[in-house]
Structures are given as C-alpha cells and as structure tokens.
Protein backbone atom coordinates (compact mmCIF):
# COMPACT_ATOMS: atom_id res chain seq x y z
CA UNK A 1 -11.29 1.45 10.55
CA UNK A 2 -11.11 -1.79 12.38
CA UNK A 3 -8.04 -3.03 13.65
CA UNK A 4 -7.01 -6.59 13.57
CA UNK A 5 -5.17 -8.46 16.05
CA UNK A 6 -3.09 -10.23 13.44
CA UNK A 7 0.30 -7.34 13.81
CA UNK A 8 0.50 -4.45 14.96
CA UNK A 9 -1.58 -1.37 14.96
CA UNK A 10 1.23 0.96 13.71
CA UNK A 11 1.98 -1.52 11.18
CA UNK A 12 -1.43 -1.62 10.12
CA UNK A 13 -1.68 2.43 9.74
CA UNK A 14 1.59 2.09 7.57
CA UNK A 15 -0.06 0.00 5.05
CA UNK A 16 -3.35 2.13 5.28
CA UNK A 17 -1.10 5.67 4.78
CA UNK A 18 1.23 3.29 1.86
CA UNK A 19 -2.18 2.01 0.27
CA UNK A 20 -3.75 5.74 -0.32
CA UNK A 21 -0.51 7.13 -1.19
CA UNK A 22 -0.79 4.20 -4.17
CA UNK A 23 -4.54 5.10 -5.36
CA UNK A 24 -3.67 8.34 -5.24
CA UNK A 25 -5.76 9.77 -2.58
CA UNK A 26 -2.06 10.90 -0.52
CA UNK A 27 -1.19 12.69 -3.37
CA UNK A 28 2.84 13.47 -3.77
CA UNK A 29 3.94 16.78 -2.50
CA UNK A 30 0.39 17.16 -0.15
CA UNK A 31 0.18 16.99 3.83
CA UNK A 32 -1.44 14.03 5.42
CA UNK A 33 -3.53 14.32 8.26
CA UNK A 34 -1.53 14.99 11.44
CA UNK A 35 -0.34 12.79 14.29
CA UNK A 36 -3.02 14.68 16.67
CA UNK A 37 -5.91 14.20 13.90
CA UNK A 38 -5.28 10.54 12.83
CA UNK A 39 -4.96 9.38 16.97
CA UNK A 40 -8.63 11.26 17.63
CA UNK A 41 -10.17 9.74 14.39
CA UNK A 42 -9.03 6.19 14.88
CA UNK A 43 -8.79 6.50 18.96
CA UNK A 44 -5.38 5.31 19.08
CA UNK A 45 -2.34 7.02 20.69
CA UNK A 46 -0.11 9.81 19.34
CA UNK A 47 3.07 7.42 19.73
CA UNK A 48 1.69 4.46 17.91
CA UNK A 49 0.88 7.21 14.69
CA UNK A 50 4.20 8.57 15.51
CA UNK A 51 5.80 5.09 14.89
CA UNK A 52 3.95 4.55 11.40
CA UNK A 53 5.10 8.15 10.42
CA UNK A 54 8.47 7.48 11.48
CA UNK A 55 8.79 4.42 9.29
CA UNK A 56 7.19 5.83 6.68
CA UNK A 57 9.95 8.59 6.93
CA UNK A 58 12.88 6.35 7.08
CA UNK A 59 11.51 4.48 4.16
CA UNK A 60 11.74 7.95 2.24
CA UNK A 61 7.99 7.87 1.40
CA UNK A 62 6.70 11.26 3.71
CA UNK A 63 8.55 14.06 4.83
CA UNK A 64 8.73 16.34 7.85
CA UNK A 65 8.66 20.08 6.95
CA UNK A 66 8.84 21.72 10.45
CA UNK A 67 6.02 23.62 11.51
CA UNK A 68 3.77 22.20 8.72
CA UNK A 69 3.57 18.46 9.45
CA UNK A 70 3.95 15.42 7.53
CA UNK A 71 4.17 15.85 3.61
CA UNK A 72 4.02 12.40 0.68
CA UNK A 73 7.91 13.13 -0.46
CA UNK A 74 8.06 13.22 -3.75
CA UNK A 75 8.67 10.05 -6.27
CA UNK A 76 7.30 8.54 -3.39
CA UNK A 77 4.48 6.74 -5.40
CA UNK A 78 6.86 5.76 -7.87
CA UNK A 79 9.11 3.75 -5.46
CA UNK A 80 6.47 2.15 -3.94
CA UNK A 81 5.01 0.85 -7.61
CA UNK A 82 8.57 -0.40 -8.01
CA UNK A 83 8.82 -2.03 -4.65
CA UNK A 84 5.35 -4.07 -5.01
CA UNK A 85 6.08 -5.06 -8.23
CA UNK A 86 9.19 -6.44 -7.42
CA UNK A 87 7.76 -7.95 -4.14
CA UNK A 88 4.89 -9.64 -6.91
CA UNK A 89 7.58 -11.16 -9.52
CA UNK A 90 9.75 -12.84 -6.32
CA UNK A 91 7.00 -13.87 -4.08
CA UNK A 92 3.50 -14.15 -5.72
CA UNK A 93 3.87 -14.79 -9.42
CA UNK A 94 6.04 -17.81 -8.21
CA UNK A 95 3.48 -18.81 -5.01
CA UNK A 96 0.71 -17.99 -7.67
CA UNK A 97 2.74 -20.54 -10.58
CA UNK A 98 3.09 -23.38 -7.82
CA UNK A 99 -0.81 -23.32 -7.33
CA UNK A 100 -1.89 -23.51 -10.83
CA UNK A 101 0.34 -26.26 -11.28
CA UNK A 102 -0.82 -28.00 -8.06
CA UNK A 103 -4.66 -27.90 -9.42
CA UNK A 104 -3.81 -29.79 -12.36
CA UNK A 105 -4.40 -26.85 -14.67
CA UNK A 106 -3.25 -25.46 -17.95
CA UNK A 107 -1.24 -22.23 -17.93
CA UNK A 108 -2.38 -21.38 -21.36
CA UNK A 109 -6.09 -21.50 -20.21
CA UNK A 110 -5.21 -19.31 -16.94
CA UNK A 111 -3.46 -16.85 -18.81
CA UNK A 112 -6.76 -16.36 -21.14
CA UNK A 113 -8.69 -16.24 -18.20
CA UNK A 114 -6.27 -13.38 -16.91
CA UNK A 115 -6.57 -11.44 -20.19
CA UNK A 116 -10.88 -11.76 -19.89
CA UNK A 117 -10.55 -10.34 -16.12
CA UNK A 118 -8.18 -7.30 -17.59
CA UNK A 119 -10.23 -6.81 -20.37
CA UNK A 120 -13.58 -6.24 -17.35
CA UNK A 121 -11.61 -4.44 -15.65
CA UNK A 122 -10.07 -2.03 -18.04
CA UNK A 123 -14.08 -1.54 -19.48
CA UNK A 124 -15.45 -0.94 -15.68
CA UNK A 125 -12.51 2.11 -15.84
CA UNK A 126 -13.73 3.36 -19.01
C-alpha cells in the first residue's frame, strides 16, 4: 500500500478498512486484522491505526469486543451503501449533470451510453 501525501495516513486506512468492508472482503460480524498486525504490515504506528479504528468505531461501523479485537458491527455494510449513495445523489449525480451539460451533450445519448457500460459490466459478473 502506498500512501499519498494528499490527507492523512489514518484517513487513508479508514477508507481502505470502509472500502473492503463494502466488497465484502471485511465481512459483518468477522475480526479485522489487529492494531499490532496492520502497523507491522504497512510500517506505520500503532496510534495512527488506533485513530482509523477509533473513527471507524464512533461511526458505528467496527466494534471492540475486549480481549478479541476489532469486529465489522453488524448492518455495518448496509449503512455505509446508504451513506455513499446518498453522498452520490447530493454531490456527484449533480457535479456529474453540470459536466454533461457543459460539453454540449445530450442526456438521452449519455444515459444509453450508461445502460451499454451496465449491460458489460453486469456480463463480465456473469
């Protein structure tokens, strides 16, 4: 993993622990590696994973089960669907309609073009 400069490194493990938690590969219910593990594996310090964790508990998405470590709390998957869709319709879908109207183009045609990409990417799932 390769850090950017651009914010903050426990900022940056927040999104990485959010992101696997939405594929899937943080499954609900299941420990995630531990504050020890993820500072050797990245070479970063125990406080700055401590930080993401912390946030990530606050923002109900892991859990601390004493003596066991971190756990994905459950619905936790769920809430963060929500969240990022709603985050989509209010800040991308409109940022998204400003620059299809800036280039001069037609909605209709965009909107076909959307419905081609789906239909690759629902047949590169299948």
């Amino acid at each position: 993993m390769q850090w950017s400069d651009g914010q903050p490194i426990y900022r940056q493990l927040k999104d990485l622990v959010i992101q696997r938690v939405m594929d899937g590969s943080f499954p609900e219910g299941e420990a995630i590696p531990s504050v020890r593990q993820v500072a050797t594996d990245y070479h970063i310090n125990h406080l700055t994973v401590g930080r993401a964790y912390q946030e990530l508990v606050d923002m109900g998405l892991l859990e601390k089960r004493r003596g066991l470590g971190m756990f994905v709390a459950s619905g936790a998957r769920d809430s963060l669907t929500n969240n990022e869709q709603q985050r989509f319709l209010k800040e991308e879908l409109p940022a998204f309609a400003e620059r299809v109207h800036m280039l001069g183009m037609a909605m209709d045609e965009v909107i076909q073009r959307l419905h081609a990409v789906q239909g690759e990417h629902n047949a590169d799932h299948h």
